[in-house]
Structures are given as C-alpha cells and as structure tokens.
C-alpha atoms as a PDB file:
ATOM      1  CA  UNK A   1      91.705  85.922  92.657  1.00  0.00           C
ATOM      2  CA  UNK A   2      95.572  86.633  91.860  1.00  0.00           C
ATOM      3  CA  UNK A   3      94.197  88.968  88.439  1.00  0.00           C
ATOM      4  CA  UNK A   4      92.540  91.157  91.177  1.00  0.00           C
ATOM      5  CA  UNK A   5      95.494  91.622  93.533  1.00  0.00           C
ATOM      6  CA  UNK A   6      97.315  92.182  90.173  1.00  0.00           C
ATOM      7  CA  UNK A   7      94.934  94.969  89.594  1.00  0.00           C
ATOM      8  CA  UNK A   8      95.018  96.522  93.035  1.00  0.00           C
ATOM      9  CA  UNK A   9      98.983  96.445  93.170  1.00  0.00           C
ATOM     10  CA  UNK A  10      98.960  98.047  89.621  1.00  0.00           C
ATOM     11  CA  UNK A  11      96.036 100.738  90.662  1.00  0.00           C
ATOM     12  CA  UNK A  12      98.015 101.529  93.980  1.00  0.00           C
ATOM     13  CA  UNK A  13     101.101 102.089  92.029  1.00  0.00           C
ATOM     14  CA  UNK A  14      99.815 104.603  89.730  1.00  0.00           C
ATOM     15  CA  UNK A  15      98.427 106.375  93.042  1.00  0.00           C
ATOM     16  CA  UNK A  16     101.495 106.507  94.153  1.00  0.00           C
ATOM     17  CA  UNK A  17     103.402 107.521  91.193  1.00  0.00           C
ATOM     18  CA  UNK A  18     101.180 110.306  89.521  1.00  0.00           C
ATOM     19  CA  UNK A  19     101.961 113.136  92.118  1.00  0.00           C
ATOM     20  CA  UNK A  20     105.741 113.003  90.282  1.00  0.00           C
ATOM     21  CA  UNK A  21     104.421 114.406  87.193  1.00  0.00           C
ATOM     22  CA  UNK A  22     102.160 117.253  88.831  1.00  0.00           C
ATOM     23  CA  UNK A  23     104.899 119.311  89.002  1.00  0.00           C
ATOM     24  CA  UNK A  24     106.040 119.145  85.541  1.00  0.00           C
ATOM     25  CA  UNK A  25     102.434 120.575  84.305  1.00  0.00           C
ATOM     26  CA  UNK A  26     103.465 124.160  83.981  1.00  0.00           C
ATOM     27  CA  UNK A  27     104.965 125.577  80.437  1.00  0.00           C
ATOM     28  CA  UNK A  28     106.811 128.786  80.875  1.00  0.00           C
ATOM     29  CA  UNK A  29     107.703 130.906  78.540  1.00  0.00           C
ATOM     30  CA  UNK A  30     110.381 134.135  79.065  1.00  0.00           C
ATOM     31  CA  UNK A  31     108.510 136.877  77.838  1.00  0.00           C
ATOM     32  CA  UNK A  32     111.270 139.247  78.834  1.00  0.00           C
ATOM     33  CA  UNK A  33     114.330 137.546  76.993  1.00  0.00           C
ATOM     34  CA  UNK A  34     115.676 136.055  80.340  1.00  0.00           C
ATOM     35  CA  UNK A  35     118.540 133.755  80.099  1.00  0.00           C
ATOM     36  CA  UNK A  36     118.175 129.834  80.676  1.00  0.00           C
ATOM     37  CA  UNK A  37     120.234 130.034  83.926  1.00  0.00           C
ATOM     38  CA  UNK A  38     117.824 133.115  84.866  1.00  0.00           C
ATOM     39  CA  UNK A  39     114.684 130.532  84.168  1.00  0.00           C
ATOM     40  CA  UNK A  40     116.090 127.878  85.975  1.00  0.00           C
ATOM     41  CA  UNK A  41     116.908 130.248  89.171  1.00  0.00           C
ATOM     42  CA  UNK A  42     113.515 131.770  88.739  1.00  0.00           C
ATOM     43  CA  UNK A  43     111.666 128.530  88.350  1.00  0.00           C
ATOM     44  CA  UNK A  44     113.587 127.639  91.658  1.00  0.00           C
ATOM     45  CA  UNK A  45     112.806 130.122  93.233  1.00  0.00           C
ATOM     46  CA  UNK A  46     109.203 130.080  92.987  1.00  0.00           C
ATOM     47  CA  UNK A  47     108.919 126.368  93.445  1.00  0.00           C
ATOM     48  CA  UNK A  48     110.003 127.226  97.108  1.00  0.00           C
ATOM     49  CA  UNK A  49     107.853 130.149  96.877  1.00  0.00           C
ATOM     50  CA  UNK A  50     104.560 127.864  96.749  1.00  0.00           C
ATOM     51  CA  UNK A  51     105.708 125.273  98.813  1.00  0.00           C
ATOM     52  CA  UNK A  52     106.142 128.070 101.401  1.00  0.00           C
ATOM     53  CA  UNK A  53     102.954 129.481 100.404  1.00  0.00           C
ATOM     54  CA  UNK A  54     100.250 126.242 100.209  1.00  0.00           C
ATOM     55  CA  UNK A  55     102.807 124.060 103.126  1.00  0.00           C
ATOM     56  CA  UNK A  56     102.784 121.221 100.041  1.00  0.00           C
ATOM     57  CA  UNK A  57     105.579 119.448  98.670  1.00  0.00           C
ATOM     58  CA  UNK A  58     105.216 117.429  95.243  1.00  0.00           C
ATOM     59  CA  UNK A  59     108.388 115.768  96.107  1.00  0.00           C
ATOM     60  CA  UNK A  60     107.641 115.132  99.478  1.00  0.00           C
ATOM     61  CA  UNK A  61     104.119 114.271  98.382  1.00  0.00           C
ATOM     62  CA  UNK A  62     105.137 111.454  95.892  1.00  0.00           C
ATOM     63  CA  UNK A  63     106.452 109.185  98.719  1.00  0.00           C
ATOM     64  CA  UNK A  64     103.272 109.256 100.954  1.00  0.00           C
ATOM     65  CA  UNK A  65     101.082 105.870 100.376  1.00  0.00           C
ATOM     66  CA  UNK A  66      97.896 106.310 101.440  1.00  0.00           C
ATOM     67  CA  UNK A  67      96.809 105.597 104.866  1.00  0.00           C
ATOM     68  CA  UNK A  68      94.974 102.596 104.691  1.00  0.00           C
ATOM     69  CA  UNK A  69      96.626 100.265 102.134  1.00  0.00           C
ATOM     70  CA  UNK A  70      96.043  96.852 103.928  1.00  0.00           C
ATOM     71  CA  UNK A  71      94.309  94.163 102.228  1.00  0.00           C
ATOM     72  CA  UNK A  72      90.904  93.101 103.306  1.00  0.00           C
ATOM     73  CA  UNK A  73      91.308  90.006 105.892  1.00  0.00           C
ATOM     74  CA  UNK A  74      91.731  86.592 104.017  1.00  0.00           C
ATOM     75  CA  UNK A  75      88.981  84.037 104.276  1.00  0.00           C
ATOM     76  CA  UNK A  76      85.890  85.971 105.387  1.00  0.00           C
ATOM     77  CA  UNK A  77      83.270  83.446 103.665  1.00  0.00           C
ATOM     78  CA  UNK A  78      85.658  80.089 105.561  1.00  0.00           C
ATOM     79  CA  UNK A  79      85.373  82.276 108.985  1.00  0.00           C
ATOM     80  CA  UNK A  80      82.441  82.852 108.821  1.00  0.00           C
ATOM     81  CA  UNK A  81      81.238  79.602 107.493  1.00  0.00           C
ATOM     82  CA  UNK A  82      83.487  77.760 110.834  1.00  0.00           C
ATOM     83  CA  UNK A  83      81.587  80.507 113.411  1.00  0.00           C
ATOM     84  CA  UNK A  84      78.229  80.331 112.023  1.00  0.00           C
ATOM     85  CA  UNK A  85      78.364  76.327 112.147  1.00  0.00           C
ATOM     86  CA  UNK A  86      79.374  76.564 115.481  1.00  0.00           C
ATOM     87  CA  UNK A  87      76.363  78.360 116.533  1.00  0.00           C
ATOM     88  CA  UNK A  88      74.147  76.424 114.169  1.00  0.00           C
ATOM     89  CA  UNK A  89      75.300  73.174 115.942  1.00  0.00           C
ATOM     90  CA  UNK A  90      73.885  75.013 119.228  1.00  0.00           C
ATOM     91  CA  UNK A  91      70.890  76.344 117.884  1.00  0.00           C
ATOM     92  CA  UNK A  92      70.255  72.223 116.138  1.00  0.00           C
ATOM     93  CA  UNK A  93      71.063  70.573 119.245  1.00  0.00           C
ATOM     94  CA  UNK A  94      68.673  72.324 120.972  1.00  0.00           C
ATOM     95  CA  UNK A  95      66.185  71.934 118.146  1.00  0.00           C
ATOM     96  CA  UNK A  96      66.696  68.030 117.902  1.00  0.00           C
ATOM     97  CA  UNK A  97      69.027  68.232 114.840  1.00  0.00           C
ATOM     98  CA  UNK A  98      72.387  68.998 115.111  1.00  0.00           C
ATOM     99  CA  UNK A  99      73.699  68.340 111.564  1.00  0.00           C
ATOM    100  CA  UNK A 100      71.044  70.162 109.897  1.00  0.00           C
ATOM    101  CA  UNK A 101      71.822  73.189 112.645  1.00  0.00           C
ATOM    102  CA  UNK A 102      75.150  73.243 111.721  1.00  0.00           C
ATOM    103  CA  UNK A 103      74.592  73.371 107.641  1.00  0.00           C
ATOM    104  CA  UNK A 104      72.584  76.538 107.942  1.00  0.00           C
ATOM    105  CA  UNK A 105      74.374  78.463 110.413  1.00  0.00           C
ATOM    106  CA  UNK A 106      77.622  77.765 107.999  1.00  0.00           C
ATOM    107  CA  UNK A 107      75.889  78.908 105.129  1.00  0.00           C
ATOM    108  CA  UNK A 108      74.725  82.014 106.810  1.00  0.00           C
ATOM    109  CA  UNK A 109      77.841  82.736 107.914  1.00  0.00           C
ATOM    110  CA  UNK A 110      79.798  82.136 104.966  1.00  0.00           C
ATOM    111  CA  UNK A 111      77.772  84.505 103.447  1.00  0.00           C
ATOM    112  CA  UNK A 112      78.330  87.407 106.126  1.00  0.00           C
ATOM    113  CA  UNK A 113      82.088  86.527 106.407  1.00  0.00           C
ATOM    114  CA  UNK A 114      82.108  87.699 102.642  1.00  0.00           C
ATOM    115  CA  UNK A 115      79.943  90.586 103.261  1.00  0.00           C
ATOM    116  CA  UNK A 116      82.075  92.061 105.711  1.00  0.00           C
ATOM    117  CA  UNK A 117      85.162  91.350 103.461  1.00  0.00           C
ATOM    118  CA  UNK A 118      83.824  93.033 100.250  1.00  0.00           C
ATOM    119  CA  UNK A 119      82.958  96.246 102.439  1.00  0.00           C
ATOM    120  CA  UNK A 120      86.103  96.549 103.583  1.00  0.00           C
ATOM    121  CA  UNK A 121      87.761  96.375 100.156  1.00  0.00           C
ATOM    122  CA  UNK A 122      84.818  99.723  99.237  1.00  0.00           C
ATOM    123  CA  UNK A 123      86.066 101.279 102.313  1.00  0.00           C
ATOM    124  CA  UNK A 124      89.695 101.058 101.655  1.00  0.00           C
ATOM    125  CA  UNK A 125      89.045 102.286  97.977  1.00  0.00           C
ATOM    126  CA  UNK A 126      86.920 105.053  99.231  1.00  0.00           C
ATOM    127  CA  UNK A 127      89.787 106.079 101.219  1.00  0.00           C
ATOM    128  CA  UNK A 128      92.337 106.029  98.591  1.00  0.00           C
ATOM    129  CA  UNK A 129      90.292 107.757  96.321  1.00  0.00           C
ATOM    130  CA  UNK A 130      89.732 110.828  98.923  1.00  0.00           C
ATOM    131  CA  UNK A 131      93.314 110.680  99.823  1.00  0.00           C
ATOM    132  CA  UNK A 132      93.965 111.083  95.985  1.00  0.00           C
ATOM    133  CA  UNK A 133      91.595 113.792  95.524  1.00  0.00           C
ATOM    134  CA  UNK A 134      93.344 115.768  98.604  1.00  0.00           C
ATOM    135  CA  UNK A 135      96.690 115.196  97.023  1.00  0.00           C
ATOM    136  CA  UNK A 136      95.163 116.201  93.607  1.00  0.00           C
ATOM    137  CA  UNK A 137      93.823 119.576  95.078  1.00  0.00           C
ATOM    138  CA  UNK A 138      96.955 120.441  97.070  1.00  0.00           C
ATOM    139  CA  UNK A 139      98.492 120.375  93.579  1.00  0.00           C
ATOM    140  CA  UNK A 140      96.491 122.432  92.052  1.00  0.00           C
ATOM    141  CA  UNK A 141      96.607 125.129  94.754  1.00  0.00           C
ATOM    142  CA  UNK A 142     100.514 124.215  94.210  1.00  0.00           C
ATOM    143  CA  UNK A 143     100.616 124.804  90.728  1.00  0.00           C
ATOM    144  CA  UNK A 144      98.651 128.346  90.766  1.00  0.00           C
ATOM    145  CA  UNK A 145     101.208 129.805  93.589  1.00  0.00           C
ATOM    146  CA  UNK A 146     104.117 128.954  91.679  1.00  0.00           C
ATOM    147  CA  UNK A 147     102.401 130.145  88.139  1.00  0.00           C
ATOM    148  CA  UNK A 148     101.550 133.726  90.277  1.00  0.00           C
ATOM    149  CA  UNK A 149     104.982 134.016  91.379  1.00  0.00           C
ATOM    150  CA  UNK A 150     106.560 133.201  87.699  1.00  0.00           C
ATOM    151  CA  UNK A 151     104.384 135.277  85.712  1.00  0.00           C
ATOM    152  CA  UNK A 152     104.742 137.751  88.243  1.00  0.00           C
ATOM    153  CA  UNK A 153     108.601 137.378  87.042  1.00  0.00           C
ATOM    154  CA  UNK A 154     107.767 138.328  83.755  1.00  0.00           C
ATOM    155  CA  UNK A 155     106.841 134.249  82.086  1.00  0.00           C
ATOM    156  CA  UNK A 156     103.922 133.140  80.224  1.00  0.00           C
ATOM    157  CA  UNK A 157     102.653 130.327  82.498  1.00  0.00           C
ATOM    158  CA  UNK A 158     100.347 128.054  80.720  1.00  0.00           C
END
C-alpha cells in the first residue's frame, strides 16, 4: 500500500517537474557571427515573442499541478462492507436470517466499495495524463514560435 503512494508521489512529481526542461530543447546556432550578448538579447526576445504569440508560459506552466490530484477516498472495500451489511441485516431479517443477511450484503459491498475506489484512481490518472498531453502540446506550439522568430534572426534552430 505505502510502495504505491510512493509511486504516485514520485509519478506526480515528474509531471510536475518536466515542463522546466521544455524550454531548454532548442540549440541555436549564430549563423551570422552575432555576439553572445546579441544571442542572449535575441533569445530573449523571442521567448516573449512566443509567449505573446501561443498565450503559454513554460515558467508559468511548471508551477500548475494538475487539476485533480486528490487521492481516491480511503477505505472503499470497509465502507462498503459496513453499508452493505446494514442492508443485508434488513434484507435477512426479513428472510428469517439475519446473520447470514448481513455476511452477504458485507461481502457485496466490500467488493463495490473497492470498485468505486479503483475507478477513481483510472479517472484521476486519465486526467493527469490529458492535462500532460495539453501541457506537452502547448510546448511544442511554444517551441516552433520561438524557433520562427530566432531563425528568422539569422540562428540555426535545431
């Protein structure tokens, strides 16, 4: 149980630390002899020019979390084990046994307490994994603005 919240911190934390290298992808190369203070004015300059251009912001980008990061709720199988016994000691009582009620209602409950949990952990990682695909394809729109603008300033842009 603790390995897999392990895992999920670990997996959330690379989520939310890749976007911080996305903006280091691009080579340049002065083709025209410019001067390193030219390069880092131009580079600059056409950072702001694609953040202008797309509306995205790697830097502001690498603080977002995604939307949905709450855990699944805690004891699904035990709530619905307590619930379903509940009902199963209704349904046995009016059957003549009570006990025997309660047993299977708890053990059809259990199981749909745990259902419900284990779809809600796919849900939540369906969501992260869209969110990450957004931020992933902002990026790249990113990434080919500011490449246009400094190879349009005379760098190879690789």
């Amino acid at each position: 149980m603790k390995s897999k919240r392990f895992c999920k911190a670990i997996g959330i934390l690379v989520l939310l630390s890749t976007p911080l290298t996305y903006g280091q992808q691009l080579m340049v190369y002065p083709n025209k002899g410019q001067s390193s203070k030219q390069q880092e004015k131009d580079k600059y300059e056409c950072f702001d020019w694609a953040k202008k251009q797309t509306g995205f912001d790697p830097n502001a980008a690498a603080g977002v979390a995604a939307p949905n990061t709450t855990t699944p709720p805690k004891g699904g199988a035990v709530r619905g084990a307590a619930k379903g016994a509940a009902v199963g000691t209704l349904g046995g009582a009016i059957g003549g046994n009570t006990g025997k009620g309660a047993a299977i209602g708890a053990g059809v409950g259990a199981a749909g307490g745990a259902m419900k949990r284990r779809e809600a952990g796919r849900e939540q990682a369906q969501e992260q994994q869209q969110v990450q695909a957004q931020k992933q394809q902002q990026m790249s729109s990113f990434n080919k603005a500011e490449a246009v603008c400094l190879q349009g300033r005379g760098y190879n842009v690789s």
